[in-house]
N, C-alpha and C. Protein backbone atom coordinates (compact mmCIF):
# COMPACT_ATOMS: atom_id res chain seq x y z
N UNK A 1 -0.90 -0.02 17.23
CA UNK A 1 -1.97 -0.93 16.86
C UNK A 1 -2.07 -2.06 17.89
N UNK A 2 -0.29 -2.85 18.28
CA UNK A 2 -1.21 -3.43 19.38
C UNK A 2 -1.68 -3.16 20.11
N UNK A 3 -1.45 -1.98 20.87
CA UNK A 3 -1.83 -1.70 22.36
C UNK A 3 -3.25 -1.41 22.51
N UNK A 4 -3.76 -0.81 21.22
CA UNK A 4 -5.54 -0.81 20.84
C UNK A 4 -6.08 -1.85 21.31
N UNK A 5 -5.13 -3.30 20.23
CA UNK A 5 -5.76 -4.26 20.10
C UNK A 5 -5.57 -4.67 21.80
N UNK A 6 -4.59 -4.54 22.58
CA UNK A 6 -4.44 -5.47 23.54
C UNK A 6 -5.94 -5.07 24.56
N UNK A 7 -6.00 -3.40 24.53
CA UNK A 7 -6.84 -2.64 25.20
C UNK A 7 -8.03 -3.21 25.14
N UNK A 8 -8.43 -2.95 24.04
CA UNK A 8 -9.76 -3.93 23.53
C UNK A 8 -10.23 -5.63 24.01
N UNK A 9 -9.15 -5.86 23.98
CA UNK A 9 -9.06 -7.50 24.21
C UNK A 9 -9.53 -7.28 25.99
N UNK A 10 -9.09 -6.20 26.96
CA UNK A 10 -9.01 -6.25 28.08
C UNK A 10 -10.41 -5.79 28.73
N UNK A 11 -11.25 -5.49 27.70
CA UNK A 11 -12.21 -4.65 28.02
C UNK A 11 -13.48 -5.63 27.38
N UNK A 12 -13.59 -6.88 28.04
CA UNK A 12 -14.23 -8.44 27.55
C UNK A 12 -16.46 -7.52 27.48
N UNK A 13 -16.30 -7.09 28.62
CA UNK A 13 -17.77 -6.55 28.59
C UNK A 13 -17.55 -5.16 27.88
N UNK A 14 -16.32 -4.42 27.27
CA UNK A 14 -17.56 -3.55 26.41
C UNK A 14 -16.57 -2.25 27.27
N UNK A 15 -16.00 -1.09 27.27
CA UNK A 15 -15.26 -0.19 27.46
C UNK A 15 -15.05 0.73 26.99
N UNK A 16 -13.89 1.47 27.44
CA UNK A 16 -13.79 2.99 26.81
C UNK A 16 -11.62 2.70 26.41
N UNK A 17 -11.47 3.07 25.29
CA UNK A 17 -10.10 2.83 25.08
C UNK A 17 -9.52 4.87 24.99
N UNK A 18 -8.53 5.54 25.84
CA UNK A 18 -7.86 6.45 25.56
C UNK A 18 -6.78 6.55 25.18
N UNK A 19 -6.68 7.64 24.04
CA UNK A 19 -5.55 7.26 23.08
C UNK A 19 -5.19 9.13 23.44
N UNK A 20 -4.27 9.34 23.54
CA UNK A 20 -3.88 10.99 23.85
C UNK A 20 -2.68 11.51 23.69
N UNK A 21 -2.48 12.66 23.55
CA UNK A 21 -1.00 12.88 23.09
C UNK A 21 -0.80 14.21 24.23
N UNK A 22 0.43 14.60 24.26
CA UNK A 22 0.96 16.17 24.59
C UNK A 22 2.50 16.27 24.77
N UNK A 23 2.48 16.97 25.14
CA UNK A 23 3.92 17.49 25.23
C UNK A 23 4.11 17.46 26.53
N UNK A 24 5.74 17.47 26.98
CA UNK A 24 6.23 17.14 28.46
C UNK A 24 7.54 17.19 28.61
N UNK A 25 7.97 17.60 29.41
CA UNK A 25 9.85 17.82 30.04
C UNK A 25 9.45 17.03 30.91
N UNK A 26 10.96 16.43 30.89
CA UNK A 26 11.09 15.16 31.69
C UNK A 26 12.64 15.73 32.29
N UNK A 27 12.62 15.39 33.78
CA UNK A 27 14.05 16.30 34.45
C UNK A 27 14.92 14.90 34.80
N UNK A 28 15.56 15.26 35.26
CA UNK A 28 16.50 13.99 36.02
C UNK A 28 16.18 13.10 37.27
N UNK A 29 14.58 13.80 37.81
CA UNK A 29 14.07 12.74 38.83
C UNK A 29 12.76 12.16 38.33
N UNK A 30 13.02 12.23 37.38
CA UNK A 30 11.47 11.22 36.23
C UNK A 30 11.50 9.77 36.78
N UNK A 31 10.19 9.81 37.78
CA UNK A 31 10.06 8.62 38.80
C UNK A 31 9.94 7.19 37.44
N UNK A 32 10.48 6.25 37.71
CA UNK A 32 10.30 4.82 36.83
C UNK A 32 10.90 5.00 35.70
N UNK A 33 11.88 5.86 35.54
CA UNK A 33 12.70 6.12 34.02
C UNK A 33 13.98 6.02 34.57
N UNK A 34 14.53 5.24 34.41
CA UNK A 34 16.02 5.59 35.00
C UNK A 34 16.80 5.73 33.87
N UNK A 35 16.64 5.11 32.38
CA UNK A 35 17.26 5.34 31.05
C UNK A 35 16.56 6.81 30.78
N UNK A 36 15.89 7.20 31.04
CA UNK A 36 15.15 8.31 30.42
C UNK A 36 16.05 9.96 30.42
N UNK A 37 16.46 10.47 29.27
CA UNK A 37 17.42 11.76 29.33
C UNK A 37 16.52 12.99 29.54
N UNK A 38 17.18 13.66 30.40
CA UNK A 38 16.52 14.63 30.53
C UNK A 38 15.88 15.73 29.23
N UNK A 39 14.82 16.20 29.20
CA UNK A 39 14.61 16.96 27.76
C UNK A 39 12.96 17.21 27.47
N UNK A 40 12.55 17.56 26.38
CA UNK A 40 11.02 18.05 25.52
C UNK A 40 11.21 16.22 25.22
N UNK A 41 9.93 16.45 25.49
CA UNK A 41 9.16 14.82 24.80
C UNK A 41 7.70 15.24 24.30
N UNK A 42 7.10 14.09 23.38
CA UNK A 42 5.97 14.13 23.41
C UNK A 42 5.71 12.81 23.99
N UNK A 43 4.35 12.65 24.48
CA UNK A 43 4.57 12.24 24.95
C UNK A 43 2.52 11.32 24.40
N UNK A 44 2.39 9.86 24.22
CA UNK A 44 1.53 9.16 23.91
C UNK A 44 1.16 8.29 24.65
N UNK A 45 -0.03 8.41 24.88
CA UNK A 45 -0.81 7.31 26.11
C UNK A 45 -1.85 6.54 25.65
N UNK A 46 -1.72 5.44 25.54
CA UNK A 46 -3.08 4.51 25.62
C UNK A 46 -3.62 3.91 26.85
N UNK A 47 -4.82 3.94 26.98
CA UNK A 47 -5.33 3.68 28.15
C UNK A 47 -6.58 2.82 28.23
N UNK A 48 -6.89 1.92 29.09
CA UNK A 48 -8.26 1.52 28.85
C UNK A 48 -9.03 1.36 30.30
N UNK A 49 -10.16 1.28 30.28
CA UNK A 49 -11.08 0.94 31.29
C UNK A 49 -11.64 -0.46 31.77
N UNK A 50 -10.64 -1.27 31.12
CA UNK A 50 -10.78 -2.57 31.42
C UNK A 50 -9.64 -3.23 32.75
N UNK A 51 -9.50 -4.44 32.38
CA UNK A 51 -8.20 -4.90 33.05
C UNK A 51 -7.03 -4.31 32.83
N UNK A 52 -6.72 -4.22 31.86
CA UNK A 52 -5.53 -3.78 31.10
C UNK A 52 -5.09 -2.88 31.76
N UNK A 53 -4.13 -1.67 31.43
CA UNK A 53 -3.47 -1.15 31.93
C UNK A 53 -3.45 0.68 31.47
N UNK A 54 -2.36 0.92 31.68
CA UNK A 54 -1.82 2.56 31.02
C UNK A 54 -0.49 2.53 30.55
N UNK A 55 -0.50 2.83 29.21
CA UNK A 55 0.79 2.79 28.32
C UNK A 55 1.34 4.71 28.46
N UNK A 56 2.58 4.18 28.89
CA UNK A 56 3.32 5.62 28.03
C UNK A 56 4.25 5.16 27.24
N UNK A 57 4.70 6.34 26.33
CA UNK A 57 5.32 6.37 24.98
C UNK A 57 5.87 8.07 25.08
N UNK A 58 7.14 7.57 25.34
CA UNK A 58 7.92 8.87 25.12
C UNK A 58 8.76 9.13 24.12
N UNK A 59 8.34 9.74 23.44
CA UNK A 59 9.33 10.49 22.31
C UNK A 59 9.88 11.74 22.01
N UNK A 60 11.04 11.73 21.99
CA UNK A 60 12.17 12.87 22.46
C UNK A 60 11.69 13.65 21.28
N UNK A 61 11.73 15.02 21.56
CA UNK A 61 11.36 16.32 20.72
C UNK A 61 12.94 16.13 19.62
N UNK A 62 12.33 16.87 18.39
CA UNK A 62 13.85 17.33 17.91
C UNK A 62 13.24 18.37 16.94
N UNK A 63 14.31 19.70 16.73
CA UNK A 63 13.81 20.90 16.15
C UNK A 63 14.56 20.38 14.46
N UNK A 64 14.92 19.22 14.36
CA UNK A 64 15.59 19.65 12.93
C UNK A 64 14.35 18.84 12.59
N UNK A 65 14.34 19.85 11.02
CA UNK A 65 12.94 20.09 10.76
C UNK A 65 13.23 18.58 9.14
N UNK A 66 12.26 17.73 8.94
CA UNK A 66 12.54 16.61 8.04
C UNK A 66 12.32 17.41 6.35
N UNK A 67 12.97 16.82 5.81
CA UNK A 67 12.74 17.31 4.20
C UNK A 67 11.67 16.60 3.68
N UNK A 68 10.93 17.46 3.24
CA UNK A 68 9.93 17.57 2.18
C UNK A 68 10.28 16.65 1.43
N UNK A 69 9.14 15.36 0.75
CA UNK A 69 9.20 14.73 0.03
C UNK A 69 8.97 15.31 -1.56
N UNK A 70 9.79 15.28 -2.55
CA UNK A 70 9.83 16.01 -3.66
C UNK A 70 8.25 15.12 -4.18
N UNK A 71 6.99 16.10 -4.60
CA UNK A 71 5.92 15.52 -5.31
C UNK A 71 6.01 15.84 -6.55
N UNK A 72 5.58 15.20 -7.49
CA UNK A 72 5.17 15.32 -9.13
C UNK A 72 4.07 15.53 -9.14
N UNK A 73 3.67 16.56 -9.55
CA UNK A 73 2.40 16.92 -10.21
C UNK A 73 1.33 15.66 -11.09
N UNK A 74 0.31 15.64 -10.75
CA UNK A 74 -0.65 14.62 -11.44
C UNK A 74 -0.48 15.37 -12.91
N UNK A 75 -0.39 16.06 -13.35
CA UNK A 75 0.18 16.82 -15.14
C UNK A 75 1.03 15.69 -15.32
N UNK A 76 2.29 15.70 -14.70
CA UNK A 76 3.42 15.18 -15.36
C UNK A 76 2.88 13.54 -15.60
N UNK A 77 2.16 12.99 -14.49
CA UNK A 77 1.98 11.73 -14.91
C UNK A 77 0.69 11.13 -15.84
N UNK A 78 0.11 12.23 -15.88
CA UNK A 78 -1.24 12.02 -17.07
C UNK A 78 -0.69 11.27 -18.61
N UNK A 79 -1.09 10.49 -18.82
CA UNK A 79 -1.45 9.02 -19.56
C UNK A 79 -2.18 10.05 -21.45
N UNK A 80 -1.87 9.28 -22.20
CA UNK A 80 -2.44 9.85 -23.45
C UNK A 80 -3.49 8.37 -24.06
N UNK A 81 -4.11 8.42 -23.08
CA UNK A 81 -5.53 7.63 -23.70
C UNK A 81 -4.53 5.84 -23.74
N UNK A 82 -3.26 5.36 -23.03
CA UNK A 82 -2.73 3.87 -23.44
C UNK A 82 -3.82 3.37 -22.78
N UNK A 83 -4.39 2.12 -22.99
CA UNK A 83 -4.76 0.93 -22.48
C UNK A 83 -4.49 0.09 -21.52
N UNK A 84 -5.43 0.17 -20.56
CA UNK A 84 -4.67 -0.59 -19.01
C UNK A 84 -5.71 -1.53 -18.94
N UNK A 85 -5.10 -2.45 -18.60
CA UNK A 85 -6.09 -3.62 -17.60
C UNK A 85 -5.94 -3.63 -16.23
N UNK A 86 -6.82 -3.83 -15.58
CA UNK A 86 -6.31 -4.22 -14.09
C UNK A 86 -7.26 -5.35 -13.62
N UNK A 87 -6.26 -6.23 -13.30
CA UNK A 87 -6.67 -7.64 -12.71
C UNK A 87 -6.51 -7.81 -11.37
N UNK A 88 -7.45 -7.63 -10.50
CA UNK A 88 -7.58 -7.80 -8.87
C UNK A 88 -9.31 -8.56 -8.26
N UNK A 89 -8.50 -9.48 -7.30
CA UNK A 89 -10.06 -10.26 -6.88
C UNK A 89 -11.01 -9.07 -5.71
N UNK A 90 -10.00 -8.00 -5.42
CA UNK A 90 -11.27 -7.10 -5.07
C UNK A 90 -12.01 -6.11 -5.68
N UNK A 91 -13.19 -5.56 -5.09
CA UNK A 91 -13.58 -4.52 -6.10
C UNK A 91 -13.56 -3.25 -5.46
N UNK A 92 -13.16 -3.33 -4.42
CA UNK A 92 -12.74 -2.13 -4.06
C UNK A 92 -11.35 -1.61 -4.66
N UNK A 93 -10.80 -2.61 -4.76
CA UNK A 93 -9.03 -1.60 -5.26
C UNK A 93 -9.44 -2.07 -7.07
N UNK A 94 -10.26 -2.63 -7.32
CA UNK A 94 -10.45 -2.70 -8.89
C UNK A 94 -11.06 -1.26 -9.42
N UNK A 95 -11.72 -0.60 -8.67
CA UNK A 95 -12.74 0.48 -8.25
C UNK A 95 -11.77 1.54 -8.06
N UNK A 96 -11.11 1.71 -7.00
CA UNK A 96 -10.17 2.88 -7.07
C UNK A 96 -8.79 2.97 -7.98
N UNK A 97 -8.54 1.85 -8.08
CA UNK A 97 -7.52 1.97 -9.33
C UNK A 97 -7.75 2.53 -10.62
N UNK A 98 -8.93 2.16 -11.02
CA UNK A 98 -9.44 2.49 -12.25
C UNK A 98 -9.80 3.54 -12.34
N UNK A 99 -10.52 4.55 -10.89
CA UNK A 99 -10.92 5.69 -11.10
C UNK A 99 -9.74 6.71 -10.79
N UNK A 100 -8.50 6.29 -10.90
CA UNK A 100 -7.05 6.86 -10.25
C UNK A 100 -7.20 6.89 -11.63
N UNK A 101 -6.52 5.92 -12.45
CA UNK A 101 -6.38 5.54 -14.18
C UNK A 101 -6.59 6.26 -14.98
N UNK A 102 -8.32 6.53 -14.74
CA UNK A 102 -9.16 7.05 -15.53
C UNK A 102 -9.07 8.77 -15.51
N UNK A 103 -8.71 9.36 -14.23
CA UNK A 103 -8.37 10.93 -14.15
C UNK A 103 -7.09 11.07 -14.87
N UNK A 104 -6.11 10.23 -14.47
CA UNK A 104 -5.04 10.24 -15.18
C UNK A 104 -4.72 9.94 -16.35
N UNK A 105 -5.98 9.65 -17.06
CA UNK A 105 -5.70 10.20 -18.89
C UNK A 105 -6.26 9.26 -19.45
N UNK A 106 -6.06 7.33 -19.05
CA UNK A 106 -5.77 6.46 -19.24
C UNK A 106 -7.51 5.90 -19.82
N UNK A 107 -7.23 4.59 -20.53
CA UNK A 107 -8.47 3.98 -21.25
C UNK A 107 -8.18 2.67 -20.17
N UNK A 108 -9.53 2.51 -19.48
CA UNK A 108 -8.84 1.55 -18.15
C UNK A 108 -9.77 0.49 -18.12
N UNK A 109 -9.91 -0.77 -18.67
CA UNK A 109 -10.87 -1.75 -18.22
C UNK A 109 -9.94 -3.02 -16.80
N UNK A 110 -11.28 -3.55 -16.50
CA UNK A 110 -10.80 -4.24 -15.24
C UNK A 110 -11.66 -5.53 -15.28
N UNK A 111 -10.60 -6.92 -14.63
CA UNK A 111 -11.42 -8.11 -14.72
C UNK A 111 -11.14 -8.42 -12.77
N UNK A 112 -11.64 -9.43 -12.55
CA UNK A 112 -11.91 -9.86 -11.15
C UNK A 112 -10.89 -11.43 -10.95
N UNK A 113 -10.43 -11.79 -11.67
CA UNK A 113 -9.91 -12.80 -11.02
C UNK A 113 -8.52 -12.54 -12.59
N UNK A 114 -7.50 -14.29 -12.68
CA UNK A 114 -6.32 -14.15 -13.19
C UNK A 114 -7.08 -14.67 -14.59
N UNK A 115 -8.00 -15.97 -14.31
CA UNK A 115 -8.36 -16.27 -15.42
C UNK A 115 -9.32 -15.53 -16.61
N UNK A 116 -10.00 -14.41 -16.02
CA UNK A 116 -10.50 -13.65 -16.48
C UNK A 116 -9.76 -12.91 -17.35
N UNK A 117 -8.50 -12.36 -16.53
CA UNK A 117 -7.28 -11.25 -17.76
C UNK A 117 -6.75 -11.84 -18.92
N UNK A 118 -6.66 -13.53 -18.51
CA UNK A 118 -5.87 -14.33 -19.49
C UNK A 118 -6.82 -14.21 -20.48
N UNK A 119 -8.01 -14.39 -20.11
CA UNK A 119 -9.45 -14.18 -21.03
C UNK A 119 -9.54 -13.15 -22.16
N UNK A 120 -9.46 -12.02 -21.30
CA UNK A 120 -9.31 -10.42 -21.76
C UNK A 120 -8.26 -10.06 -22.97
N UNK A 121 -6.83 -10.63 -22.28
CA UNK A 121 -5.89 -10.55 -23.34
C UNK A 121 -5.89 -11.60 -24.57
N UNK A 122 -6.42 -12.30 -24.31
CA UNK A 122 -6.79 -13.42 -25.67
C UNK A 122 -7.43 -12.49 -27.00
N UNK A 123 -8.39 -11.55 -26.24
CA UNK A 123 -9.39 -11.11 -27.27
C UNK A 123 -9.48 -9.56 -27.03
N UNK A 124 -8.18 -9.22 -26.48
CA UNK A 124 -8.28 -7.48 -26.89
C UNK A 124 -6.66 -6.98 -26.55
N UNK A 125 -6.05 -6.39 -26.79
CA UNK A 125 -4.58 -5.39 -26.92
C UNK A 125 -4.32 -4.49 -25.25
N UNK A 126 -3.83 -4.54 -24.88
CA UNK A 126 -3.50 -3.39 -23.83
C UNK A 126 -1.95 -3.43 -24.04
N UNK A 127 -1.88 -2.00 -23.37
CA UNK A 127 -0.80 -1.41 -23.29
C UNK A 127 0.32 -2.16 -22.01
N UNK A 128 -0.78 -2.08 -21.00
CA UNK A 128 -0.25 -2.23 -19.95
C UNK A 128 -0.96 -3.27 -18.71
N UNK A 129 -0.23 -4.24 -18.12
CA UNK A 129 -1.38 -4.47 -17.30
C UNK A 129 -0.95 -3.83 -15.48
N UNK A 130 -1.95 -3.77 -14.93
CA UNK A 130 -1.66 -3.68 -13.09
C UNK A 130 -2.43 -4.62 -13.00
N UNK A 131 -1.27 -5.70 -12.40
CA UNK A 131 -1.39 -7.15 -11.57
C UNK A 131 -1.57 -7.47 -9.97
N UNK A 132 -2.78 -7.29 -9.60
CA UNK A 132 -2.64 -8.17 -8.02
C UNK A 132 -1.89 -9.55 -8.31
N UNK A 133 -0.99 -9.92 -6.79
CA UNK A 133 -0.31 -11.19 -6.93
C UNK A 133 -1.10 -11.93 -6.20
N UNK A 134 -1.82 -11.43 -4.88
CA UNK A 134 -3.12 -12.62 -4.35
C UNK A 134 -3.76 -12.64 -4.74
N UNK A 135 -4.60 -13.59 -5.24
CA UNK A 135 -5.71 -13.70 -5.60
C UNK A 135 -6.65 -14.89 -5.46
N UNK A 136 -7.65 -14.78 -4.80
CA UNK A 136 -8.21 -16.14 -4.17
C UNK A 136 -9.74 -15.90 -4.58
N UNK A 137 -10.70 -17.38 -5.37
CA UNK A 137 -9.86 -18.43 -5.64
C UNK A 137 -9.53 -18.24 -6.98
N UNK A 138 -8.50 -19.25 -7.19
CA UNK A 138 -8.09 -19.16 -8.93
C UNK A 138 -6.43 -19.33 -8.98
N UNK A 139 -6.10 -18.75 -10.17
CA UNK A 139 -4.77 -18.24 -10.72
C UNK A 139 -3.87 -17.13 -9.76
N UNK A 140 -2.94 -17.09 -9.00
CA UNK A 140 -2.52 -15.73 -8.37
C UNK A 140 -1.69 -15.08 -9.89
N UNK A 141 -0.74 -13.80 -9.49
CA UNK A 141 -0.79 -13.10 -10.34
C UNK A 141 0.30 -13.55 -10.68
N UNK A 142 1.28 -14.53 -10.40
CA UNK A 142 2.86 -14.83 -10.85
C UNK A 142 1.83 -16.00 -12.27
N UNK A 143 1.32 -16.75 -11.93
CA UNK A 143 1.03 -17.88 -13.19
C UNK A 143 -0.15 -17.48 -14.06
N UNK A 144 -1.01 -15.75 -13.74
CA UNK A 144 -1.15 -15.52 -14.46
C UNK A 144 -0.81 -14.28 -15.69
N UNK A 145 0.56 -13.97 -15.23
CA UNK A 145 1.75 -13.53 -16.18
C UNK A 145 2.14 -14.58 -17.07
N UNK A 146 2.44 -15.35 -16.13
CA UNK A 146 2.92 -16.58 -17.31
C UNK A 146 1.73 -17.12 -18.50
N UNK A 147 1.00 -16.96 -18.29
CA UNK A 147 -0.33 -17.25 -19.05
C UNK A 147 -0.61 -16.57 -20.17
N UNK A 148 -0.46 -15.24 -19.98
CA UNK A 148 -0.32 -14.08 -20.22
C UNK A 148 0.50 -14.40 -21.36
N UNK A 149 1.79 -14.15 -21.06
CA UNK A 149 2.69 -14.23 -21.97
C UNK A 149 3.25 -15.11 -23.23
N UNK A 150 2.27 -16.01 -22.36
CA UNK A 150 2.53 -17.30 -24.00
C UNK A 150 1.07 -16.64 -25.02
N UNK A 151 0.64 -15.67 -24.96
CA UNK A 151 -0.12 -15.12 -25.86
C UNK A 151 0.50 -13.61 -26.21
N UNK A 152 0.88 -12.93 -25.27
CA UNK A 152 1.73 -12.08 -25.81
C UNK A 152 3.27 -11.84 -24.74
N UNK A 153 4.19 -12.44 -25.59
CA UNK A 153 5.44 -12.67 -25.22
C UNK A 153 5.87 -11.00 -24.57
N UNK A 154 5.36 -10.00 -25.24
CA UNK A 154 5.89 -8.69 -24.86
C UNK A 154 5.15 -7.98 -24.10
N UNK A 155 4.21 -8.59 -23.18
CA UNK A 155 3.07 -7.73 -22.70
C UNK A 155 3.83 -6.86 -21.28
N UNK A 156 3.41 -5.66 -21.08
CA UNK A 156 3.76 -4.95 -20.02
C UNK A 156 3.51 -4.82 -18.85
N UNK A 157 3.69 -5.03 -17.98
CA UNK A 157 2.92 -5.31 -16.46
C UNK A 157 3.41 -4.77 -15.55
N UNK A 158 2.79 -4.23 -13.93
CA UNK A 158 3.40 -3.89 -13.18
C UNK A 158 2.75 -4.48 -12.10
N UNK A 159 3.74 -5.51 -10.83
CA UNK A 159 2.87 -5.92 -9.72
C UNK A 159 2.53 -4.91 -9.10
N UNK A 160 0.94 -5.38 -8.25
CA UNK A 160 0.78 -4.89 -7.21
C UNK A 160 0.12 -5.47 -6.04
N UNK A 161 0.33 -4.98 -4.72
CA UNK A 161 -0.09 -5.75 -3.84
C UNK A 161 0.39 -4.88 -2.85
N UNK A 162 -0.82 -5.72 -1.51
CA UNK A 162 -0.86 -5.01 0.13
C UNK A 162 0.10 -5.84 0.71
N UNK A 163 0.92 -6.90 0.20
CA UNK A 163 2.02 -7.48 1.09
C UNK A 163 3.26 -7.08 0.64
N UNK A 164 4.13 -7.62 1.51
CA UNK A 164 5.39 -7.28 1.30
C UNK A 164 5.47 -8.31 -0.44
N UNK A 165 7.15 -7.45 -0.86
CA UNK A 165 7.47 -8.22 -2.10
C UNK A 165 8.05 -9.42 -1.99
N UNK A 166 7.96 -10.65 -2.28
CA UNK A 166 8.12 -12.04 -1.99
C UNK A 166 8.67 -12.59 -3.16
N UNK A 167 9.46 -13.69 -3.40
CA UNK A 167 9.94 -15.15 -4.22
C UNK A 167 8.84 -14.81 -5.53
N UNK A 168 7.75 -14.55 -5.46
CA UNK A 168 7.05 -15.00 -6.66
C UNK A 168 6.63 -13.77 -7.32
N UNK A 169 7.06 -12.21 -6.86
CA UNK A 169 6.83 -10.99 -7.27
C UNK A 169 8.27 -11.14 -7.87
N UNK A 170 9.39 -10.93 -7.37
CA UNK A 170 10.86 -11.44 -8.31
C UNK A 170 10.91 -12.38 -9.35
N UNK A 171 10.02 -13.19 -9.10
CA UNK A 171 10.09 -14.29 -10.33
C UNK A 171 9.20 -13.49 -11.96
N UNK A 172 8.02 -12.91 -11.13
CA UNK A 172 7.26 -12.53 -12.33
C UNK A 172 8.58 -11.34 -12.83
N UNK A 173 8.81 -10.29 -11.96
CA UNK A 173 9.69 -9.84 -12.62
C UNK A 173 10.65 -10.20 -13.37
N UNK A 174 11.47 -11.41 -13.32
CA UNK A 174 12.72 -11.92 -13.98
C UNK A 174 11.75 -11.93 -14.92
N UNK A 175 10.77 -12.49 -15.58
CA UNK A 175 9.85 -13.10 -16.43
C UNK A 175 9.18 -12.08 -17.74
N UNK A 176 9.79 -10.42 -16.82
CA UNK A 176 9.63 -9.16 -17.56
C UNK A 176 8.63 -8.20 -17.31
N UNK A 177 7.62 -8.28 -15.62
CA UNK A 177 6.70 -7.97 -14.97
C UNK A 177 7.72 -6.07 -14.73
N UNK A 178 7.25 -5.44 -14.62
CA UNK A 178 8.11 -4.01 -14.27
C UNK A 178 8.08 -3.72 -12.64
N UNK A 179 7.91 -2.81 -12.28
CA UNK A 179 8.50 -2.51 -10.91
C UNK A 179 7.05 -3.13 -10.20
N UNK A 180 7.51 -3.19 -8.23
CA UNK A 180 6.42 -3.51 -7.64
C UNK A 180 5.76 -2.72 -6.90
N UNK A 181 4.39 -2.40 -6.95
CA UNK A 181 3.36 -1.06 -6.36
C UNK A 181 3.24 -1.60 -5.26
N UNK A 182 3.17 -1.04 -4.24
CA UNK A 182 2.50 -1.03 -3.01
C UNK A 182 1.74 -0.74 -2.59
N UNK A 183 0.54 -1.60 -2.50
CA UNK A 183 -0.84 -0.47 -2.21
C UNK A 183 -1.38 -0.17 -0.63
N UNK A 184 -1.43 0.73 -0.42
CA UNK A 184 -3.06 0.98 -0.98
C UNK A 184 -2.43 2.06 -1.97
N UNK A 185 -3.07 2.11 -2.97
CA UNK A 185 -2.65 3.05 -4.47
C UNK A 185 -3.01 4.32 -3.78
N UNK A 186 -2.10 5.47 -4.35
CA UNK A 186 -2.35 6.84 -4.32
C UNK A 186 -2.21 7.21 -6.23
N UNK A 187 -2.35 8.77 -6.26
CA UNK A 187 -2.47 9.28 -7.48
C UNK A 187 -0.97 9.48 -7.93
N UNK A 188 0.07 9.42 -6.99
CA UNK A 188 1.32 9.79 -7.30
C UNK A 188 1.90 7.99 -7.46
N UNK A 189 1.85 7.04 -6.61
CA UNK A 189 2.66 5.96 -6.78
C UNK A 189 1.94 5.13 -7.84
N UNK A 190 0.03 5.26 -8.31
CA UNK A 190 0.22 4.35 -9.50
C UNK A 190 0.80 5.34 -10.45
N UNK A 191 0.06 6.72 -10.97
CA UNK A 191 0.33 7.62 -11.93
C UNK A 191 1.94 7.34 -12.37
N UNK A 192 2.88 7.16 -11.73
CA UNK A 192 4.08 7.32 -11.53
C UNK A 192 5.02 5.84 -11.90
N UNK A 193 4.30 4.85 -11.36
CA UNK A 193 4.35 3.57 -12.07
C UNK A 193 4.35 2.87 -13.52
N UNK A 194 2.62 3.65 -13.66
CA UNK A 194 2.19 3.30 -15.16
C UNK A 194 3.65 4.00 -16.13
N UNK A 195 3.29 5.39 -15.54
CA UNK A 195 3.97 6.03 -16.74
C UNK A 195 5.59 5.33 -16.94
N UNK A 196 6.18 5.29 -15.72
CA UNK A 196 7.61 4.57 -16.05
C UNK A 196 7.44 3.62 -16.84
N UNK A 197 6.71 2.14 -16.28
CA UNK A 197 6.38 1.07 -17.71
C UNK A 197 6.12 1.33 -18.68
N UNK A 198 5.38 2.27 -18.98
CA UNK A 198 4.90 2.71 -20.54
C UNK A 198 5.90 3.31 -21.58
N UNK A 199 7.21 4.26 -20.54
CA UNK A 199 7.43 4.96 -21.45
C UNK A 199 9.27 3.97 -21.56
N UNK A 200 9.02 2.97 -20.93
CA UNK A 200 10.20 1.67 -21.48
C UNK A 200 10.27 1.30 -23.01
């Protein structure tokens, strides 16, 4: 990503950026490598037509083959109609969450900001909530757990968010928030989420 970005940056009137891959043996007189072991590489180039320059990126071949990530079937994590809220200031991940939710079994309404959910839960039951922790402007999602909870002390929640987990995602958790999602959401890491909180 930087080297895009640097490429771009180098190319002030407007350019062509090459991004390319292949394969390559590299012997023991590999001119400007003197760390470089002899062997199969692949081998990655960015390039631009500006000031900038030509990147290589060598990466050594290896035949051992990586293990398969064990998947769960969208079956196993299908939902029996519980009640979700989801509270996020975008509407794009308010939008795909819900339509993740909604295949996956679930009865899914959604508000746009913190004060809105505090709203929501005042005057209706869920099962479960999915919490963004940024949220701008307003309430973020640590004080509006806490909000939350002085109306229902037992409510269920799971953070989520595009940043790393921070001081105030641990806190909501101590507070009884459940595990933390990482988005951008797929069908396996929310499906897989909800259902763990739910079935606590």
């Amino acid at each position: 990503m930087n080297l895009v970005s640097n490429a771009a940056e180098a190319q002030v009137s407007g350019g062509q950026i090459i991004i390319s891959t292949n394969n390559q043996y590299i012997d023991k007189s590999a001119k400007g490598y003197k760390d470089l072991k002899q062997g199969d590489y692949v081998l990655l180039r960015v390039s631009d037509k500006g000031i900038g320059t030509d990147f290589y990126l060598y990466f050594p071949v290896t035949q051992k083959i990586a293990e398969k990530p064990v998947k769960t079937s969208l079956e196993t994590n299908k939902g029996n109609f519980e009640r979700i809220l989801i509270i996020d200031d975008i509407p794009e991940q308010r939008e795909m969450a819900s339509k993740m939710l909604e295949k996956l079994n679930y009865s899914v309404a959604a508000v746009s900001s913190g004060e809105k959910g505090v709203e929501y839960i005042k005057n209706n039951k869920v099962d479960l909530i999915v919490l963004d922790m940024i949220m701008d402007p307003g309430i973020d999602g640590l004080e509006t757990y806490k909000r939350i909870l002085e109306h229902n002390p037992e409510q269920k929640a799971i953070i989520a968010s595009g940043f790393s987990e921070n001081d105030r995602v641990r806190e909501a958790q101590r507070l009884g928030a459940g595990q933390y999602l990482k988005k951008p959401y797929t069908f396996e890491k929310i499906g897989l989420a909800v259902k763990k909180e739910l079935q606590k």
